[in-house]
Protein backbone atom coordinates (compact mmCIF):
# COMPACT_ATOMS: atom_id res chain seq x y z
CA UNK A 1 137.34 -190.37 72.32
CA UNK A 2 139.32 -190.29 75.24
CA UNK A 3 140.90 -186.64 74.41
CA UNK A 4 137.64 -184.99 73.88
CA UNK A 5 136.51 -185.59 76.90
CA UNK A 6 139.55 -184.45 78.65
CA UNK A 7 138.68 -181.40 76.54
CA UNK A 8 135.60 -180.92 77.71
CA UNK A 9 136.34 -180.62 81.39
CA UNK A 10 135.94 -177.50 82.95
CA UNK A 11 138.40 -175.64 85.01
CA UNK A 12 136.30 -176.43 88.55
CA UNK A 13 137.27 -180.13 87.76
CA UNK A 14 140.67 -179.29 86.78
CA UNK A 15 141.22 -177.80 90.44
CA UNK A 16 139.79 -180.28 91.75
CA UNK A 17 141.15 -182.74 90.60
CA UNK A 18 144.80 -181.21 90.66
CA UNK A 19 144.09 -180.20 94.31
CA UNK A 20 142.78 -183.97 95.32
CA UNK A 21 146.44 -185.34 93.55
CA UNK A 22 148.75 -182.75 95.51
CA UNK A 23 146.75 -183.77 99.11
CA UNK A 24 147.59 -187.24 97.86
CA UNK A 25 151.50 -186.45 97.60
CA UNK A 26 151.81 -184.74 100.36
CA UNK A 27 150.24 -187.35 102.36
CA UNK A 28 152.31 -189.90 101.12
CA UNK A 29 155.74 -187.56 101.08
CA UNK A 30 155.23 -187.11 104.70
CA UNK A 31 155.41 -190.67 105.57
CA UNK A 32 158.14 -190.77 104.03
CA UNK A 33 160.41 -188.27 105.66
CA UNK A 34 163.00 -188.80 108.14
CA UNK A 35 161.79 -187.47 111.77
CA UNK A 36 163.70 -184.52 112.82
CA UNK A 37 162.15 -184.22 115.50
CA UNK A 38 161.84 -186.63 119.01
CA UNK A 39 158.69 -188.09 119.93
CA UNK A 40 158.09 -188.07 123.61
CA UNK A 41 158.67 -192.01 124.13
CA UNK A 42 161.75 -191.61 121.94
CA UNK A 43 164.53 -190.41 124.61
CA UNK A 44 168.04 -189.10 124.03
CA UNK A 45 170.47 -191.48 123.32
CA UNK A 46 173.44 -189.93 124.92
CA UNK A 47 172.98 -186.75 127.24
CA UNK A 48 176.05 -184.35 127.95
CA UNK A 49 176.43 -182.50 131.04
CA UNK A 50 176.10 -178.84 129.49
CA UNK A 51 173.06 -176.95 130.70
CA UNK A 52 173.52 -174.39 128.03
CA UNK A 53 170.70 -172.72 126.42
CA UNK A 54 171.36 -171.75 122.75
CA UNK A 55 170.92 -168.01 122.37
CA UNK A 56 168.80 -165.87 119.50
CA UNK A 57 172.35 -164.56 118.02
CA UNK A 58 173.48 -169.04 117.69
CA UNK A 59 170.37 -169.79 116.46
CA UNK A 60 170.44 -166.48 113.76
CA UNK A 61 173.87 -167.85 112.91
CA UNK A 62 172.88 -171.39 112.45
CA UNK A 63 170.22 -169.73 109.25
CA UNK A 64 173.56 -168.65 107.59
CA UNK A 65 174.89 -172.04 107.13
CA UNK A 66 173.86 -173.38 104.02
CA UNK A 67 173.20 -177.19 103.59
CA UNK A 68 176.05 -179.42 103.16
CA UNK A 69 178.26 -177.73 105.55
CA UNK A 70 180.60 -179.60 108.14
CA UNK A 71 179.08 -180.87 111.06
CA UNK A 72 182.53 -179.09 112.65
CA UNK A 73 181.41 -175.65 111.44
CA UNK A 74 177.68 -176.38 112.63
CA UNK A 75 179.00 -176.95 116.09
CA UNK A 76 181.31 -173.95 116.36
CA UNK A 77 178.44 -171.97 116.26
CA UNK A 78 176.05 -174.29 118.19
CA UNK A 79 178.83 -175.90 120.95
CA UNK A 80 178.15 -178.80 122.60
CA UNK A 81 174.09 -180.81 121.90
CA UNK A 82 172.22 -181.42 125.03
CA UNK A 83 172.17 -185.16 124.30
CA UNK A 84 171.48 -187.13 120.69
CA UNK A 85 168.68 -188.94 119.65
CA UNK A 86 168.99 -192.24 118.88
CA UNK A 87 169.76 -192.82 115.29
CA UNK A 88 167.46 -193.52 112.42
CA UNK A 89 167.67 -196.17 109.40
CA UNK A 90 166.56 -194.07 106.43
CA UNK A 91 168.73 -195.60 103.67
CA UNK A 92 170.65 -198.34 103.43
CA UNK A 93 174.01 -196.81 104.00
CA UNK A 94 174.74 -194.90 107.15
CA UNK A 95 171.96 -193.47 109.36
CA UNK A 96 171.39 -190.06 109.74
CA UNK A 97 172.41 -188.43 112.99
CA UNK A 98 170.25 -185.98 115.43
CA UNK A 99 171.71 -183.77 117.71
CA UNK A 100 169.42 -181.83 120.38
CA UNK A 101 169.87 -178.33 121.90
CA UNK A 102 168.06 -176.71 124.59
CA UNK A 103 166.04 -172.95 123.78
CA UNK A 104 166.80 -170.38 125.73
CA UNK A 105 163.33 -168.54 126.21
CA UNK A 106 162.57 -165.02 127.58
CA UNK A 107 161.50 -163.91 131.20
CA UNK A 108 158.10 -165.65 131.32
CA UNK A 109 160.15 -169.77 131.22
CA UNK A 110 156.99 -170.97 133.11
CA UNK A 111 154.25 -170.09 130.76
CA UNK A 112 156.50 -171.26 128.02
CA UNK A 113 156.24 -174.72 126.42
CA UNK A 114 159.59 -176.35 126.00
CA UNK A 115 161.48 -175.89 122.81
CA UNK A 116 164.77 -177.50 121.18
CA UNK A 117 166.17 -177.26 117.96
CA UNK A 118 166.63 -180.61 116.56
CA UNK A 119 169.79 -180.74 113.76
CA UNK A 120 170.07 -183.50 111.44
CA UNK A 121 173.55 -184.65 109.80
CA UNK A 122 174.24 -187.24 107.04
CA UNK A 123 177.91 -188.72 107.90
CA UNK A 124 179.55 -184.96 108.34
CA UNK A 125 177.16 -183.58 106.61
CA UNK A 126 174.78 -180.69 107.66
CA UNK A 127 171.33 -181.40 106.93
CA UNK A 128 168.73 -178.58 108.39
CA UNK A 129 167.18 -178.41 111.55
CA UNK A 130 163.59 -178.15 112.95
CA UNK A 131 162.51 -176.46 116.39
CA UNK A 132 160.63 -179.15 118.60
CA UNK A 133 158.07 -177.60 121.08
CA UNK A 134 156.72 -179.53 123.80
């Protein structure tokens, strides 16, 4: 009984219903996540004294990287983080860490939100990165 009327539903309720069950995941996945990013009452941790900017040819060579890199390879390309965000309890072994670099932007800084790129490393592992505008 209970196959025929999975039989008999039409392919508007299939959608539907596959669509309502992937909003569902997602929604729940993205709970889950570690933050890359900073929230704006989360401040850096540790702030270094470099002012540097990170330029369009680092950040081009930071997509070349694959995941799983060394964190020693990620910062030969990226130098020294502005400052690192405090660290995060994800599992239950060691926490991930964040580093933060500053954007350089183009000639028109003052109409320009802020932006940093936000890299994430497991232990000395590379992880990805996300850019945080603000």
């Amino acid at each position: 009984m209970y196959v025929r009327k999975l039989e008999t539903l039409t392919l508007k309720q299939w959608l539907a219903g596959g669509a309502a069950l992937l909003v569902i995941a997602l929604l729940l996945e993205s709970h889950s996540l570690p933050s890359f990013g900073s929230k704006a009452s989360e401040p850096c941790q540790k702030v270094t004294k470099t002012a540097s900017k990170l330029s369009k040819e680092q950040i081009a060579r930071l997509l070349t990287v694959e995941q799983g890199a060394t964190k020693s390879k990620v910062r030969g390309i990226l130098k020294e983080p502005h400052c690192k965000l405090p660290k995060v309890q994800v599992r239950a072994d060691t926490p991930p860490e964040r580093d933060v670099y500053l954007v350089d932007a183009d000639d028109f800084v003052e109409l320009q939100p802020k932006t940093q790129l936000v890299v994430l490393y497991d232990g000395d592992e590379y992880k990805g990165f996300r850019f945080w505008v603000h």
